[in-house]
Protein backbone atom coordinates (compact mmCIF):
# COMPACT_ATOMS: atom_id res chain seq x y z
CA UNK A 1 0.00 0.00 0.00
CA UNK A 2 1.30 3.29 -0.45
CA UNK A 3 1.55 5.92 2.07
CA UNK A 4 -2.04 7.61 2.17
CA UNK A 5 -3.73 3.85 2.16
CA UNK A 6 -1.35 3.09 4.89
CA UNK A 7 -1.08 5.45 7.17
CA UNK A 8 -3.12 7.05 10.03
CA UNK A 9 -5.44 9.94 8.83
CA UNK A 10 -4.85 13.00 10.54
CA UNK A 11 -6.95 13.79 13.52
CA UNK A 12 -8.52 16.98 11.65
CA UNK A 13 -9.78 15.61 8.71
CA UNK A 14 -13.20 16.14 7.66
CA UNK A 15 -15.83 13.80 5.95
CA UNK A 16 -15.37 14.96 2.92
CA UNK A 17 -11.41 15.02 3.28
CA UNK A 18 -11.23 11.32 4.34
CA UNK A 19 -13.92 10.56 1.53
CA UNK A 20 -11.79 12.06 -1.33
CA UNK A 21 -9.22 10.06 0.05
CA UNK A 22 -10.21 6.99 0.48
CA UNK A 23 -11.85 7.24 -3.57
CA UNK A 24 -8.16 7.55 -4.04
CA UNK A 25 -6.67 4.76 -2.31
CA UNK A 26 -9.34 2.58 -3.56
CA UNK A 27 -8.72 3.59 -7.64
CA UNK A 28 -4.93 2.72 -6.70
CA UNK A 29 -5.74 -0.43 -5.18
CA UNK A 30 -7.91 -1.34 -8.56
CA UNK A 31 -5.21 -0.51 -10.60
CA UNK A 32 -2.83 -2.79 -8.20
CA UNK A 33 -4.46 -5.66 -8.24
CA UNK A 34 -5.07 -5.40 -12.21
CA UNK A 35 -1.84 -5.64 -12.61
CA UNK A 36 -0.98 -8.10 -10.33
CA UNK A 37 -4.07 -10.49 -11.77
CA UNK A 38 -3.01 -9.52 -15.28
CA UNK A 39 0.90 -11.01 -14.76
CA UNK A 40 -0.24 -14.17 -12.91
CA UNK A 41 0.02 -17.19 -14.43
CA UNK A 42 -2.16 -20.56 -14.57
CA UNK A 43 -0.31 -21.92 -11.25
CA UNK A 44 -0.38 -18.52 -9.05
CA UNK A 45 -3.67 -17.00 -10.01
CA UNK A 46 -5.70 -18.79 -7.05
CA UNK A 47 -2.90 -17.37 -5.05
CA UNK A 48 -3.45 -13.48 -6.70
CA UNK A 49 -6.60 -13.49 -6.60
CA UNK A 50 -7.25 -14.30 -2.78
CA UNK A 51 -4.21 -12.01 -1.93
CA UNK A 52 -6.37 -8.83 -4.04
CA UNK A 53 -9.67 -9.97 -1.96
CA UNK A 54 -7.73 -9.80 1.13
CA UNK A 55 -5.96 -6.32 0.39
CA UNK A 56 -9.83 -5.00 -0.96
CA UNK A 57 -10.95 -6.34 2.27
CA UNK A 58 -8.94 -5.10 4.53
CA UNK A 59 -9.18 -1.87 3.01
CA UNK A 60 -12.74 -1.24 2.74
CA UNK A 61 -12.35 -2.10 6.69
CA UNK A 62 -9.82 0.52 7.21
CA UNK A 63 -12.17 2.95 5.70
CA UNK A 64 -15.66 1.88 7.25
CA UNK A 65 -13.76 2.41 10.66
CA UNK A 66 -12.19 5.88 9.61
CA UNK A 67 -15.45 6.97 8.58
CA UNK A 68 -17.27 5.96 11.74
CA UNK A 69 -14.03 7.40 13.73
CA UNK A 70 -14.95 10.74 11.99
CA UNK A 71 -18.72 10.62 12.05
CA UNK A 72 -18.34 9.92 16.09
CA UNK A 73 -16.02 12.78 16.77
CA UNK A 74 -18.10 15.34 14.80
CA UNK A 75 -21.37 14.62 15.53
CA UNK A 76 -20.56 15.97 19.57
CA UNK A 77 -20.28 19.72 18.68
CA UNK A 78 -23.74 19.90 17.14
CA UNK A 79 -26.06 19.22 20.20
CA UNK A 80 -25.21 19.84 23.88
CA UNK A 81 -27.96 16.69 24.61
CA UNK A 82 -26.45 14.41 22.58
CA UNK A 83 -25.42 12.08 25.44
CA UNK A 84 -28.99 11.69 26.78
CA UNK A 85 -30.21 11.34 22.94
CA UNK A 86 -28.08 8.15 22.64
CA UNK A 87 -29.40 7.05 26.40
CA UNK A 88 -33.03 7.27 25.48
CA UNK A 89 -31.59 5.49 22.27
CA UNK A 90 -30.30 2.87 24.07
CA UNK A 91 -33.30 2.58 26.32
CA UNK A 92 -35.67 2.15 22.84
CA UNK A 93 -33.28 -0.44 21.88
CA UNK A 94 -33.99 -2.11 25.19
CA UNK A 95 -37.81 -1.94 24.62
CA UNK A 96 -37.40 -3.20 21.34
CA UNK A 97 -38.88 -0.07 20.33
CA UNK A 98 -36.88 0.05 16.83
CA UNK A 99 -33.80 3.09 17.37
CA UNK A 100 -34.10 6.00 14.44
CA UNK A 101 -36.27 3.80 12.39
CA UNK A 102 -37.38 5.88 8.90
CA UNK A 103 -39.73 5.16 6.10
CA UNK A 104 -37.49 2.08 4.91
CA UNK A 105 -37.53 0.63 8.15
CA UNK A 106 -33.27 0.96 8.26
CA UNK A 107 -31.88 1.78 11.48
CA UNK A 108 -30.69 5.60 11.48
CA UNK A 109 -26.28 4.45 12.05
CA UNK A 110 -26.70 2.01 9.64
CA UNK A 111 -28.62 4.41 7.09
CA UNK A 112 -25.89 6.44 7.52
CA UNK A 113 -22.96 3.97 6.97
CA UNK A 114 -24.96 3.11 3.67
CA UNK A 115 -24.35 6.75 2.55
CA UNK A 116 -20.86 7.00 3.32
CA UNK A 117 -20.34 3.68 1.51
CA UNK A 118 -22.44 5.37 -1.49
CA UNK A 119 -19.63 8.31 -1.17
CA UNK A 120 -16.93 5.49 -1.73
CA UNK A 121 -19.19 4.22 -5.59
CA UNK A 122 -20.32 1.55 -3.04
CA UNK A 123 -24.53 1.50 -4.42
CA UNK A 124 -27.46 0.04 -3.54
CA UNK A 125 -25.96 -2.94 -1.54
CA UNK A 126 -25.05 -1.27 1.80
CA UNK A 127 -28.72 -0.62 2.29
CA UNK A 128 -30.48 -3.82 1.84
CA UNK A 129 -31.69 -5.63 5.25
CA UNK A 130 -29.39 -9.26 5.69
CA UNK A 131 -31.77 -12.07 4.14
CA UNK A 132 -31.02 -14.32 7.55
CA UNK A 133 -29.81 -12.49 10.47
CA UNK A 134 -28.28 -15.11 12.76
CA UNK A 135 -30.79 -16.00 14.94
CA UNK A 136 -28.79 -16.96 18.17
CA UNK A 137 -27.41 -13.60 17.95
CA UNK A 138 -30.87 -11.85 17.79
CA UNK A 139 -31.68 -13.60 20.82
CA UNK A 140 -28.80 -13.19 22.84
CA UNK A 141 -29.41 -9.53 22.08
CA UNK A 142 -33.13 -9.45 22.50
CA UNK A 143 -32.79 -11.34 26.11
CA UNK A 144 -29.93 -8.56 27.21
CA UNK A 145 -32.04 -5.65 25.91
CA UNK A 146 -34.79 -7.36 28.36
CA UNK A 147 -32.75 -7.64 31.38
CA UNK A 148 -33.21 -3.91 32.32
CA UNK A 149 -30.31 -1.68 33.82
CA UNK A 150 -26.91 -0.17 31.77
CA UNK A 151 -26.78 -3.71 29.35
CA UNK A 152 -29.18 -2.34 27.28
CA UNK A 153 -26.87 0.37 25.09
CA UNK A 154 -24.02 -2.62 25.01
CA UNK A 155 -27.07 -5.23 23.11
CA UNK A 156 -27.81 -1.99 20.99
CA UNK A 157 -23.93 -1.25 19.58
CA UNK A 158 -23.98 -5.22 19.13
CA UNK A 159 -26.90 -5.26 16.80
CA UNK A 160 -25.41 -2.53 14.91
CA UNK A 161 -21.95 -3.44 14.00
CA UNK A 162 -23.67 -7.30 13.23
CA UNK A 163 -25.49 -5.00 10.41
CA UNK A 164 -22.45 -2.72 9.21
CA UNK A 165 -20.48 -5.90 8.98
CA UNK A 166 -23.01 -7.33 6.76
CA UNK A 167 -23.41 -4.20 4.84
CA UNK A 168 -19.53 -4.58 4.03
CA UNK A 169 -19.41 -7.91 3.36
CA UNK A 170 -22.26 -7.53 0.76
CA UNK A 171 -20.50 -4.65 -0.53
CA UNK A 172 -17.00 -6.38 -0.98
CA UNK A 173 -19.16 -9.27 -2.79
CA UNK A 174 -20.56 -7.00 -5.26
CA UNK A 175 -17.23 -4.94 -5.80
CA UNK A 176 -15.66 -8.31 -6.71
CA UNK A 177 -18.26 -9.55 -8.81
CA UNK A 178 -18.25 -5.59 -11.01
CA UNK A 179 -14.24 -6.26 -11.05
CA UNK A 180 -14.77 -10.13 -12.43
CA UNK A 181 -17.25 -8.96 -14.96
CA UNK A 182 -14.92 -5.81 -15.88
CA UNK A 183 -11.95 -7.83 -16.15
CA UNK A 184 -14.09 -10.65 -18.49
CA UNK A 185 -15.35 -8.28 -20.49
CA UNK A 186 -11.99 -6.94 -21.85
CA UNK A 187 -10.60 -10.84 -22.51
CA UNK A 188 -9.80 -11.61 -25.76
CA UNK A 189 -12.00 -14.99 -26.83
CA UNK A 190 -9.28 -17.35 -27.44
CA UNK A 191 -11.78 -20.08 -28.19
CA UNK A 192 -13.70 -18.06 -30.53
CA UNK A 193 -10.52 -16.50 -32.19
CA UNK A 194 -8.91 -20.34 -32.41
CA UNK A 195 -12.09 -21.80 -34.46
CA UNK A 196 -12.02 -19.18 -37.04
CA UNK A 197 -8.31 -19.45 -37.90
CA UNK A 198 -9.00 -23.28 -38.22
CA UNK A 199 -12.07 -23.13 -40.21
CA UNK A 200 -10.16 -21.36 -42.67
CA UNK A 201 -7.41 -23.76 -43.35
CA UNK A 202 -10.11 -26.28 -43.37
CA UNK A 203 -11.60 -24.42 -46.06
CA UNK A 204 -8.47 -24.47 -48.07
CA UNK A 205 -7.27 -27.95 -47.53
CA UNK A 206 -10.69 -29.13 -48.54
CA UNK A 207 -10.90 -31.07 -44.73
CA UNK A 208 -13.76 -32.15 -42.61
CA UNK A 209 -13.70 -32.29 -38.85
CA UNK A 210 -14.05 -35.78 -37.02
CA UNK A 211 -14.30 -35.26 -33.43
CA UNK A 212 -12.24 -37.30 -30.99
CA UNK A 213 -13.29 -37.62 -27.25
CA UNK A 214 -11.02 -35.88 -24.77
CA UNK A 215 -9.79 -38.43 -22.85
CA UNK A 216 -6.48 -38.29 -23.05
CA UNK A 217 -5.85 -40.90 -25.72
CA UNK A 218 -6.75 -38.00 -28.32
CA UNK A 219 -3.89 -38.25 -30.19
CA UNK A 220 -3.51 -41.80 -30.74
CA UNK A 221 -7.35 -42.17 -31.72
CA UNK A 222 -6.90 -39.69 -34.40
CA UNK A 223 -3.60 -40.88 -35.79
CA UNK A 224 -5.78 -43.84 -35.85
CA UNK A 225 -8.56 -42.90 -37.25
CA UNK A 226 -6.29 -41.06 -40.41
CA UNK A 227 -4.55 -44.52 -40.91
CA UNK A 228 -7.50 -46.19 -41.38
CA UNK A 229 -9.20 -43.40 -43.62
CA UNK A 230 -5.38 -43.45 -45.54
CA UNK A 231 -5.79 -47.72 -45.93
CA UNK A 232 -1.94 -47.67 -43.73
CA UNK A 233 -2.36 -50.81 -41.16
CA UNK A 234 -2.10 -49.65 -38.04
CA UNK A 235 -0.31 -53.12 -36.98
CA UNK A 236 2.42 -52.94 -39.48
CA UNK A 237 2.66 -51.60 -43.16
CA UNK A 238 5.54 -49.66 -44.32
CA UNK A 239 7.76 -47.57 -42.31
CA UNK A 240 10.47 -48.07 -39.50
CA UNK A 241 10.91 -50.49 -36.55
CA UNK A 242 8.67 -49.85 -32.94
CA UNK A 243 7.09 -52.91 -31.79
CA UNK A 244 4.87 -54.10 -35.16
CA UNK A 245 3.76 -57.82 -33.69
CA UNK A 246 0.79 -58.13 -35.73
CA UNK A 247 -2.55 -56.39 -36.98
CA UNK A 248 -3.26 -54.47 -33.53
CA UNK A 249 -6.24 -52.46 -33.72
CA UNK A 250 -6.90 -53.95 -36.99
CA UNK A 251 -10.78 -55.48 -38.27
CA UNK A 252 -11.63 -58.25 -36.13
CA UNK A 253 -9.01 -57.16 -33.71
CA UNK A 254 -9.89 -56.82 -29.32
CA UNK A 255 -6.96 -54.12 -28.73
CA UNK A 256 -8.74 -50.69 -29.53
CA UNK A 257 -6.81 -49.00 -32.17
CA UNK A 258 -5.37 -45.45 -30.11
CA UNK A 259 -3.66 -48.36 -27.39
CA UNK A 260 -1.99 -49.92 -31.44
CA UNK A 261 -0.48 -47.04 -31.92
CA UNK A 262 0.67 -46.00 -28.51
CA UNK A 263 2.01 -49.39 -28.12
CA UNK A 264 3.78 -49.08 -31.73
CA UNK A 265 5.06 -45.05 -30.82
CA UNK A 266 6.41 -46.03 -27.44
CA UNK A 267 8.28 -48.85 -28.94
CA UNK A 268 9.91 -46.59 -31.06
CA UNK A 269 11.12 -44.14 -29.04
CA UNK A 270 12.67 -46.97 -27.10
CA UNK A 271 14.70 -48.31 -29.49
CA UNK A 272 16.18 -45.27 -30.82
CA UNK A 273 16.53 -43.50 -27.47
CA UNK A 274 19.61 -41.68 -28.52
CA UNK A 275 17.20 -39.44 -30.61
CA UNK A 276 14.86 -38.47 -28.01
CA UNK A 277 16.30 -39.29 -24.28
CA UNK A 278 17.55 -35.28 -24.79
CA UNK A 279 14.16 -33.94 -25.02
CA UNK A 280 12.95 -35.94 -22.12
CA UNK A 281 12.62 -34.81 -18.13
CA UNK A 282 12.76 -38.26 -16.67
CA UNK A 283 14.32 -41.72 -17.53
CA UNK A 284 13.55 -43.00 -21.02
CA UNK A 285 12.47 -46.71 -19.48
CA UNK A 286 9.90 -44.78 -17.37
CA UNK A 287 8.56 -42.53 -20.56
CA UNK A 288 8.51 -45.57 -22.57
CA UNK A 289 6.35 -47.22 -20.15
CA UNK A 290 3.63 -44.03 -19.38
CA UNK A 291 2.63 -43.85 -23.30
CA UNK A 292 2.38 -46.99 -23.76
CA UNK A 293 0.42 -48.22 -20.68
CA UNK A 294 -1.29 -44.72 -19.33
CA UNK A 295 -3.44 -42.37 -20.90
CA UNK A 296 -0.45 -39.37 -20.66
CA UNK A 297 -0.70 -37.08 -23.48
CA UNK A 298 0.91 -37.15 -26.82
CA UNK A 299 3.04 -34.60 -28.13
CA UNK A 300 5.52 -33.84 -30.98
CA UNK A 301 7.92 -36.61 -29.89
CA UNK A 302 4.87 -39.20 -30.40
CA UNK A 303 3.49 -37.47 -33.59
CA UNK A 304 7.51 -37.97 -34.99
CA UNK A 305 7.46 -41.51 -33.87
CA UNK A 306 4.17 -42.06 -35.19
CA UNK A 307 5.56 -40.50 -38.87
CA UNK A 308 8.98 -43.15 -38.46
CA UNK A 309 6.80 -46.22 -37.56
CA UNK A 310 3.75 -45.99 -40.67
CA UNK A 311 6.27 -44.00 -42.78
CA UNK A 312 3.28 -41.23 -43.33
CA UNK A 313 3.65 -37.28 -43.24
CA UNK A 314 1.93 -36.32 -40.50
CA UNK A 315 0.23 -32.85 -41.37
CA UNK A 316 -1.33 -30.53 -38.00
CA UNK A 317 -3.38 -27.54 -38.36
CA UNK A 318 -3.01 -25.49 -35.43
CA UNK A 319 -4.05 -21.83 -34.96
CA UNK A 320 -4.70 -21.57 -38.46
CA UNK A 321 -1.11 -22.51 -40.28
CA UNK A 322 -0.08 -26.23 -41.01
CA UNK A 323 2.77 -28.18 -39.65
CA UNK A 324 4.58 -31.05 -41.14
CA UNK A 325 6.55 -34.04 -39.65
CA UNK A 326 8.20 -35.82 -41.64
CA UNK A 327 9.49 -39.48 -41.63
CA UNK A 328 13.47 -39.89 -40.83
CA UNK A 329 13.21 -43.69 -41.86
CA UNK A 330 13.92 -44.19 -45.32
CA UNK A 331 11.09 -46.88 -45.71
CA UNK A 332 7.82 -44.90 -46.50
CA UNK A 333 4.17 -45.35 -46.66
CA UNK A 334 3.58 -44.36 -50.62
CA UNK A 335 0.25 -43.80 -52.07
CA UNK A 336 -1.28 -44.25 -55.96
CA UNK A 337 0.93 -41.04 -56.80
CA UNK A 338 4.41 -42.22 -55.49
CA UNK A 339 3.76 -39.79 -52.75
CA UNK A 340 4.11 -40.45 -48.90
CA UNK A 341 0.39 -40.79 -47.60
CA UNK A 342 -0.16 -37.67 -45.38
CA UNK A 343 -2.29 -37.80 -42.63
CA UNK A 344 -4.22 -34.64 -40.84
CA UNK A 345 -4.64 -33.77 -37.50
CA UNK A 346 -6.25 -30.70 -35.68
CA UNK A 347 -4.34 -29.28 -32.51
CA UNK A 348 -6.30 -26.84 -30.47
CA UNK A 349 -4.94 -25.08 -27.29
CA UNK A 350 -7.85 -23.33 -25.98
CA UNK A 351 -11.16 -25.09 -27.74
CA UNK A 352 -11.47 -27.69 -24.92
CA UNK A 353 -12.25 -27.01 -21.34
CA UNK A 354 -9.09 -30.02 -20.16
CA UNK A 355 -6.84 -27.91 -22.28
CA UNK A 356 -4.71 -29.22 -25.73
CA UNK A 357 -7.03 -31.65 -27.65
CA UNK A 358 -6.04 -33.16 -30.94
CA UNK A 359 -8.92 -34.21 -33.35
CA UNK A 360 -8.96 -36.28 -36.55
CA UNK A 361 -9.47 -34.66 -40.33
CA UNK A 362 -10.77 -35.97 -43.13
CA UNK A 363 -11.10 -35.68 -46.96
CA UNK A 364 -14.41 -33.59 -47.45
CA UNK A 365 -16.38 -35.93 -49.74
C-alpha cells in the first residue's frame, strides 16, 4: 500500500477530506491488483486473486472504521444533549422499540454507513436488510435488551456493528463480482478466435472435422482414425521399426486401435533412445512405459514416432497454419501417386475445457 492507504489519517480531517481520500486509495488499489491479476500465471492465479480480496478487504475495513471514527467525533459539537439522545436510544433499543427507524424501516447508524459507503461508488448494496440475520445472535441480544439496567446500550452497539459488517461484506461481494465482470469483459476470446483461424485452413485444404473424445488418448485415436481413412495398417505396413507384432487395432481385432499405436510409438522411441532421451525430463524406461500403458498425453515426440513407424507425413493444423513431420526412416508409406500418404490432425490449445485436444481430419467428400 502506499503511504495515504497506509497510514493514520490525521486527527482533523473532515468527511469529505477522508472521503476524497479513500476514492483515491481505492482507484490505486484497482489498478494494483489489475496488474498483479493480469501477470499471474495458470499456477499462481488462485494465489493473486485471494491475496487482491484480502488487500480489498482489509481496506474497505480501514475505511468503514475511519469513517465511523470521523462521524463519532463530529457529531458531539452539534447538540449539547447528545449524550442523553443516545441514552433514550439505548433505552428504545432495550424496549425493542426500533432506534431511528425511517420510512425504509433501516436503522438511522446504519442508514448512515450506507451513505458514506455510497460516497466510496459503493450503491445500492449497503442498504439492503441481511436475508437471515443469525438467529442466536438476535436472541442473545433481545434477552440482554430485556434484562433492564446499563446492558441495554451494550445489546444496541452489538446489533449494529452485526449490520455494518453485513453491509460490508455484501458490498465487498458485489465490488468483486463488477471487477470479475470488468476484467471478463476486456478478454480476448481465445476459443472463438482459435475456431475461425481453423475453419479457414479447413476451407483451403478441402478437410472435414471428425471429433475425438477428450480423454487423453486423443492423439492416438486420431492418428488412428487417419490410418485407417489413408488404408496404412495400423499393426504394421511400411515404415520403421517400434514394436509391429501383428494387426493391432486392426478389423476383427480386441486391442482398440489409439492403445496400437501408442504401443507401436512407445516402442519406437525406445529403441532409438539416442534421438529423443535429450528432449525428455525423466528416464527414457519410465517414458517408454507411461505412453504406452497410461493415458499421458501425446506430443511432438509421439506425432515424430508415429511419422517413423507408418512411414506417413503427418500434417497438423493449429491456430490456423499447417505443420509437417516428416518421416526420418527411409522406408515410406507411398500412395497411388508415389507420394508419402499424409495424414491430418487438428491441434487446439484453448477449444477444450481439459486444455490441448487433438482431433482427426478428413477428406471432405
Amino acid at each position: 500500500m502506499d503511504g495515504a492507504s497506509s497510514s493514520t489519517p490525521p486527527s482533523s480531517e473532515t468527511l469529505e477530506q477522508a472521503q476524497s481520500r479513500h476514492r483515491r486509495e481505492a482507484k490505486d488499489l484497482q489498478g494494483r491488483m489489475t496488474s498483479k491479476k493480469k501477470n499471474a500465471t495458470k499456477k499462481t492465479r488462485r494465489g493473486v486473486n485471494d491475496e487482491c480480496a484480502e488487500m480489498e478487504r482489509q481496506m474497505r475495513d480501514r475505511h468503514a472504521e475511519e469513517l465511523r471514527r470521523i462521524s463519532g467525533e463530529g457529531g458531539g459539537d452539534d447538540d449539547d444533549d447528545d449524550d442523553d439522545d443516545d441514552d433514550d436510544d439505548d433505552t428504545r433499543i432495550q424496549n425493542n422499540e426500533g432506534v431511528g427507524e425511517g420510512e425504509d424501516g433501516v436503522d438511522v447508524d446504519v442508514a448512515a454507513f450506507a451513505e458514506k459507503m455510497r460516497a466510496l461508488g459503493v450503491e445500492d448494496l449497503a442498504t439492503r436488510p441481511p436475508q437471515n440475520p443469525t438467529s442466536k445472535k438476535d436472541e442473545d441480544i433481545s434477552s440482554g435488551g430485556n434484562s433492564g439496567g446499563g446492558g441495554g446500550g451494550g445489546a444496541g452497539k452489538k446489533r449494529n456493528r452485526q449490520k455494518e459488517r453485513l453491509a460490508r461484506r455484501a458490498a465487498e461481494q458485489e465490488a468483486a463480482a463488477t471487477a470479475a465482470e470488468q476484467e471478463a469483459s476486456g478478454m480476448t476470446d481465445r476459443r472463438g478466435a482459435e475456431r475461425e483461424k481453423m475453419r479457414g485452413e479447413f476451407e483451403r485444404e478441402g478437410l472435414v472435422e471428425e471429433e475425438i473424445r477428450p480423454d487423453g488418448h486423443c492423439l492416438f485415436s486420431a492418428v488412428a482414425d487417419q490410418l485407417r481413412q489413408r488404408g496404412v495398417p495400423l499393426g504394421g505396413g511400411g515404415g520403421g521399426g517400434g514394436g509391429g507384432g501383428g494387426e493391432g487395432g486392426a478389423e476383427g481385432s480386441a486391442e482398440p486401435g489409439y492403445r496400437t499405436v501408442r504401443r507401436r510409438a512407445a516402442g519406437y522411441i525406445g529403441e532409438h533412445g539416442d534421438e529423443f532421451a535429450g528432449f525428455l525430463e525423466e528416464d527414457l524406461e519410465s517414458y517408454v512405459r507411461k505412453i504406452r500403458d497410461t493415458a499421458e498425453w501425446g506430443g511432438q515426440l509421439e506425432l515424430l514416432a508415429v511419422a517413423n513407424v507408418y512411414g506417413v507425413e503427418v500434417h497438423v493444423v493449429q491456430d490456423g497454419q499447417t505443420e509437417v513431420i516428416r518421416p526420418t526412416e527411409t522406408a515410406t508409406t507411398e500412395g497411388e501417386d508415389g507420394e508419402k500418404k499424409r495424414i491430418w490432425l487438428a491441434y487446439y490449445r484453448h477449444g477444450y475445457g481439459l486444455g490441448e485436444h487433438y482431433n482427426s481430419l478428413r477428406t471432405k467428400a
